[in-house]
N, C-alpha and C. Protein backbone atom coordinates (compact mmCIF):
# COMPACT_ATOMS: atom_id res chain seq x y z
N UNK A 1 -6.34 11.90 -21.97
CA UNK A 1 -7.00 11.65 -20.70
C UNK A 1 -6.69 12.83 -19.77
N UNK A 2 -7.51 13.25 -18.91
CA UNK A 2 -7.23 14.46 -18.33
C UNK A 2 -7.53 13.72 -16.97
N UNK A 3 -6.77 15.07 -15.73
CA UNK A 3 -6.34 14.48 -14.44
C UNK A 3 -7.67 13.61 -13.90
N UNK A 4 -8.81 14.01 -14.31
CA UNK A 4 -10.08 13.56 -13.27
C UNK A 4 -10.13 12.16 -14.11
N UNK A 5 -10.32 11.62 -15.21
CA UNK A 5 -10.16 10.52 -15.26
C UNK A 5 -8.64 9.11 -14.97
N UNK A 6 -9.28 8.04 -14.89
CA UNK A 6 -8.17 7.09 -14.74
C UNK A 6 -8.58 6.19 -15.26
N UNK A 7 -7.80 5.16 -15.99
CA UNK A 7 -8.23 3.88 -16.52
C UNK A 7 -8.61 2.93 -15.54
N UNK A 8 -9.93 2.18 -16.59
CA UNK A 8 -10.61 1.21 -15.58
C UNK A 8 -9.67 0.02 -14.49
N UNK A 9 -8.26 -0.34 -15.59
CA UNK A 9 -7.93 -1.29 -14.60
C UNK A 9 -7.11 -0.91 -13.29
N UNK A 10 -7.14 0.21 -12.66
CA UNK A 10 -6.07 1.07 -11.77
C UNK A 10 -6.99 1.38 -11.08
N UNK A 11 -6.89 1.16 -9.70
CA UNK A 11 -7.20 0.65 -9.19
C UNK A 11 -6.62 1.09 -7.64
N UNK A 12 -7.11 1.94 -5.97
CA UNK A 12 -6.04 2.80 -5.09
C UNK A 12 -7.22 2.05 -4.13
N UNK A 13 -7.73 0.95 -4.30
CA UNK A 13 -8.41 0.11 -3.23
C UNK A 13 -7.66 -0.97 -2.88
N UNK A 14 -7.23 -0.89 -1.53
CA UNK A 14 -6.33 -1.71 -0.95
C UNK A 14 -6.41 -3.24 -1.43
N UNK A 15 -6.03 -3.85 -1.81
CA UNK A 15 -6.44 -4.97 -2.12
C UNK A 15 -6.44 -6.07 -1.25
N UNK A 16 -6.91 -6.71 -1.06
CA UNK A 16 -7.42 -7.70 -0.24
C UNK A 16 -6.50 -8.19 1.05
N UNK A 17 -5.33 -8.74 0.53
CA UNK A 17 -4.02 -9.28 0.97
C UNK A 17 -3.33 -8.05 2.27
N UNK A 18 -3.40 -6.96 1.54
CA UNK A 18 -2.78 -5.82 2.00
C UNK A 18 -3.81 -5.51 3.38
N UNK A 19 -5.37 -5.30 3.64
CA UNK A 19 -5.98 -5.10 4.40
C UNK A 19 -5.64 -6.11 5.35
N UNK A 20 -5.62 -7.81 4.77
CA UNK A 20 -5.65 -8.26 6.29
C UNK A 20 -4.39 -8.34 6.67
N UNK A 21 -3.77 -7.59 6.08
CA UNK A 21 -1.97 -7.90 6.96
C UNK A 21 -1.95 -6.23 7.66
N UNK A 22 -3.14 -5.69 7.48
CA UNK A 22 -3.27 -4.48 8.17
C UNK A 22 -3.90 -4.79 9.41
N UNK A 23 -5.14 -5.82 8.88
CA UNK A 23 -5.92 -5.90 10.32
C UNK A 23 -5.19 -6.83 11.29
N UNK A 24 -3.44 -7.14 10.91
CA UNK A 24 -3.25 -7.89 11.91
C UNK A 24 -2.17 -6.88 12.84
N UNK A 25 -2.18 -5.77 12.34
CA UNK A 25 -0.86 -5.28 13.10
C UNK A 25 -2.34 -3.85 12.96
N UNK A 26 -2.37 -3.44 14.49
CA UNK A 26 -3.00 -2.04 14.35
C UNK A 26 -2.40 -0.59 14.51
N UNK A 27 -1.37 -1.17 15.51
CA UNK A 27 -0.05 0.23 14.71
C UNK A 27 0.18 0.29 13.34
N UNK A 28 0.35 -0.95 12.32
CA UNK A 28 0.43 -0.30 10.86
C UNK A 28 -0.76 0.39 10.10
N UNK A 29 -1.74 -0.39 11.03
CA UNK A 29 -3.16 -0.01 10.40
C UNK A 29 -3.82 1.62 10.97
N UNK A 30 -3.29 2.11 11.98
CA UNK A 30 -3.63 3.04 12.08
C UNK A 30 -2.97 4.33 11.49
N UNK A 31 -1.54 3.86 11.63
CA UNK A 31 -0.64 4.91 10.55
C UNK A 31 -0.96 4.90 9.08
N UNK A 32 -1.35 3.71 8.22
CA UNK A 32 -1.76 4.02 7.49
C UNK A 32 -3.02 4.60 7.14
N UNK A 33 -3.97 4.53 8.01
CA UNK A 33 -5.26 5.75 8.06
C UNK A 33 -5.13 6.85 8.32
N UNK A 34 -3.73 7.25 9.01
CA UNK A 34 -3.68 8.84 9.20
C UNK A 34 -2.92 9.10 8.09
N UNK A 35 -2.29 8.66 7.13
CA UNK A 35 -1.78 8.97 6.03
C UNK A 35 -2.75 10.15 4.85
N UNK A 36 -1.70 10.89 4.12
CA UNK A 36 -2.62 11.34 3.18
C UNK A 36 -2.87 10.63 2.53
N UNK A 37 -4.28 11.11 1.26
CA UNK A 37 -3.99 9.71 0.14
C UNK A 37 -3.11 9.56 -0.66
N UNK A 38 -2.22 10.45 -1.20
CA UNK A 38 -1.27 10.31 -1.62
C UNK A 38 -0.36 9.33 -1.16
N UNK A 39 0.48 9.21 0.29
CA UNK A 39 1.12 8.32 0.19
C UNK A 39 0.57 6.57 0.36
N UNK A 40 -0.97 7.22 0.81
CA UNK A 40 -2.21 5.46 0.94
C UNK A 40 -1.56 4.72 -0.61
N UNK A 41 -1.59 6.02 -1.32
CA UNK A 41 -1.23 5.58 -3.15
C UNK A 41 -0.33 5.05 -3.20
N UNK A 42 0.77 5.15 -3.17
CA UNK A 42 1.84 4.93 -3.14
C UNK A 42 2.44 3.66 -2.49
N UNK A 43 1.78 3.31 -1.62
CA UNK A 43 2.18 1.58 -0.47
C UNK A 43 0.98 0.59 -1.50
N UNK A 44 -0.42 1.21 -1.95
CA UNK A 44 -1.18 0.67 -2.69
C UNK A 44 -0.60 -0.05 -4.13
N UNK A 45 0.20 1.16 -4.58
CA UNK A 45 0.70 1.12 -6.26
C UNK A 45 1.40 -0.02 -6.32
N UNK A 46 2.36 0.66 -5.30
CA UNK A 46 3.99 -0.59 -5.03
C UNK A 46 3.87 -1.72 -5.05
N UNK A 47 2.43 -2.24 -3.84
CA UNK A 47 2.26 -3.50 -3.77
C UNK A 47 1.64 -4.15 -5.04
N UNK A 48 0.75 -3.25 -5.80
CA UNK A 48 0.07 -4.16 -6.48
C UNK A 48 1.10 -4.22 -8.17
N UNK A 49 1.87 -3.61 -8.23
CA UNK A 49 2.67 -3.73 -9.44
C UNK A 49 3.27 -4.63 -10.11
N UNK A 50 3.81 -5.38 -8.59
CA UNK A 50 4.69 -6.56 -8.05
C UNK A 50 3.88 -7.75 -9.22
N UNK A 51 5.15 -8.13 -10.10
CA UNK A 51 4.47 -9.04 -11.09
C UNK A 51 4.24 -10.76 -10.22
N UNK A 52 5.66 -11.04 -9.30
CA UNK A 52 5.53 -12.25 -9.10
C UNK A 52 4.91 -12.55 -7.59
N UNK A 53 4.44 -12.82 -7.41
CA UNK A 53 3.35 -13.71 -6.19
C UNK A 53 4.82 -13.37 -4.86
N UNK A 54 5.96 -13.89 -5.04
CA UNK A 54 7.05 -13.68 -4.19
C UNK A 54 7.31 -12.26 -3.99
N UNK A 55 7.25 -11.29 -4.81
CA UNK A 55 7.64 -10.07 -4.72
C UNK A 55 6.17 -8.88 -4.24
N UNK A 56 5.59 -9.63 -4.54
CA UNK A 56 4.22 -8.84 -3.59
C UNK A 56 4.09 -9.41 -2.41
N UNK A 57 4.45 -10.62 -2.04
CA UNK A 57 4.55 -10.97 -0.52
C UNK A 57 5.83 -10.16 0.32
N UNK A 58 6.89 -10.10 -0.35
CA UNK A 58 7.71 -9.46 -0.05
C UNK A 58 7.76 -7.85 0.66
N UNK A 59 6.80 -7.19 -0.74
CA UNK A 59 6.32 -5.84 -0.53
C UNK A 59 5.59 -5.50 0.39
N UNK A 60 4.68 -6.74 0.78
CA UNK A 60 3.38 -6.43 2.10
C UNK A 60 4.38 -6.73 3.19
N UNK A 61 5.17 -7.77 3.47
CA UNK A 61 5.82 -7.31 4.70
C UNK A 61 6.39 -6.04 5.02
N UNK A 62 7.19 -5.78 4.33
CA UNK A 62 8.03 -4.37 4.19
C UNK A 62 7.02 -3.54 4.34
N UNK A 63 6.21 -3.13 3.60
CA UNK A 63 5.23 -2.16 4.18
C UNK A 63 4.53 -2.05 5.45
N UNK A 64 4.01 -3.57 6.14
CA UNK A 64 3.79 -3.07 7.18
C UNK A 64 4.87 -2.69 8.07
N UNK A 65 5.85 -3.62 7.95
CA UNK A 65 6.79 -3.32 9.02
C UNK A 65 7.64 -1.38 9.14
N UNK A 66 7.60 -1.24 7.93
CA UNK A 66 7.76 0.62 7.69
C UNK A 66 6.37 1.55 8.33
N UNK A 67 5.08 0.60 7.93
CA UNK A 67 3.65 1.42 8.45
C UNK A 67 4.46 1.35 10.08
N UNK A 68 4.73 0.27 10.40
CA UNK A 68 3.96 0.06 12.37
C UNK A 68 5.38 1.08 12.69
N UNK A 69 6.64 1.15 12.15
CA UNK A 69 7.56 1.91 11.94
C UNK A 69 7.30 3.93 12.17
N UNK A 70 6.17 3.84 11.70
CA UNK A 70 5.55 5.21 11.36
C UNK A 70 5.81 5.82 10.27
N UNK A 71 6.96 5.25 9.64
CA UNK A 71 7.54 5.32 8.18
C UNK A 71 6.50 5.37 6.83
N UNK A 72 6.96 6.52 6.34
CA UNK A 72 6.33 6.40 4.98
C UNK A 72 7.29 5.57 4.00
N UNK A 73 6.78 4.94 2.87
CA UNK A 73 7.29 4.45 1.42
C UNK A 73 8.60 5.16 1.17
N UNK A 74 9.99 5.29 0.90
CA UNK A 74 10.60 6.16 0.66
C UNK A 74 11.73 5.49 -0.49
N UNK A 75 12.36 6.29 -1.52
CA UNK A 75 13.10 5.71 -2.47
C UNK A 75 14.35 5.06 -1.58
N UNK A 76 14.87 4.62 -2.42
CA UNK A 76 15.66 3.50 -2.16
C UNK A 76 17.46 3.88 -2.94
């Protein structure tokens, strides 16, 4: 597979959950629009990786609260 392709199930469209916990805070929502896409990728990936229902709820708080933060994603 070369860089321009990606497999069908992958996927850097916010997913559903993640937008409206954006449209409720517009400081997170605007930091994350001035973002590159790279790190858009990266808060996108994280959240959606999350196998259990608890740990992707988990992840969307934390992210916004780092977005409205001005904070990017950062290792741990």
């Amino acid at each position: 597979m070369n860089a321009a392709e990606k497999p069908d199930n992958i996927s850097f469209e916010p997913p559903e959950d993640f937008r409206n916990a954006l449209n409720q805070n517009e400081k997170a929502k605007e930091f994350f629009g001035q973002l590159a896409p790279t790190y858009q990728k990266q808060f996108i990936g994280w959240i959606t990786v999350a196998k259990r229902q608890e740990t992707k709820e988990e992840r969307l708080r934390e992210s916004v609260q780092l977005l409205e933060k001005g904070e990017k994603l950062g290792l741990r």
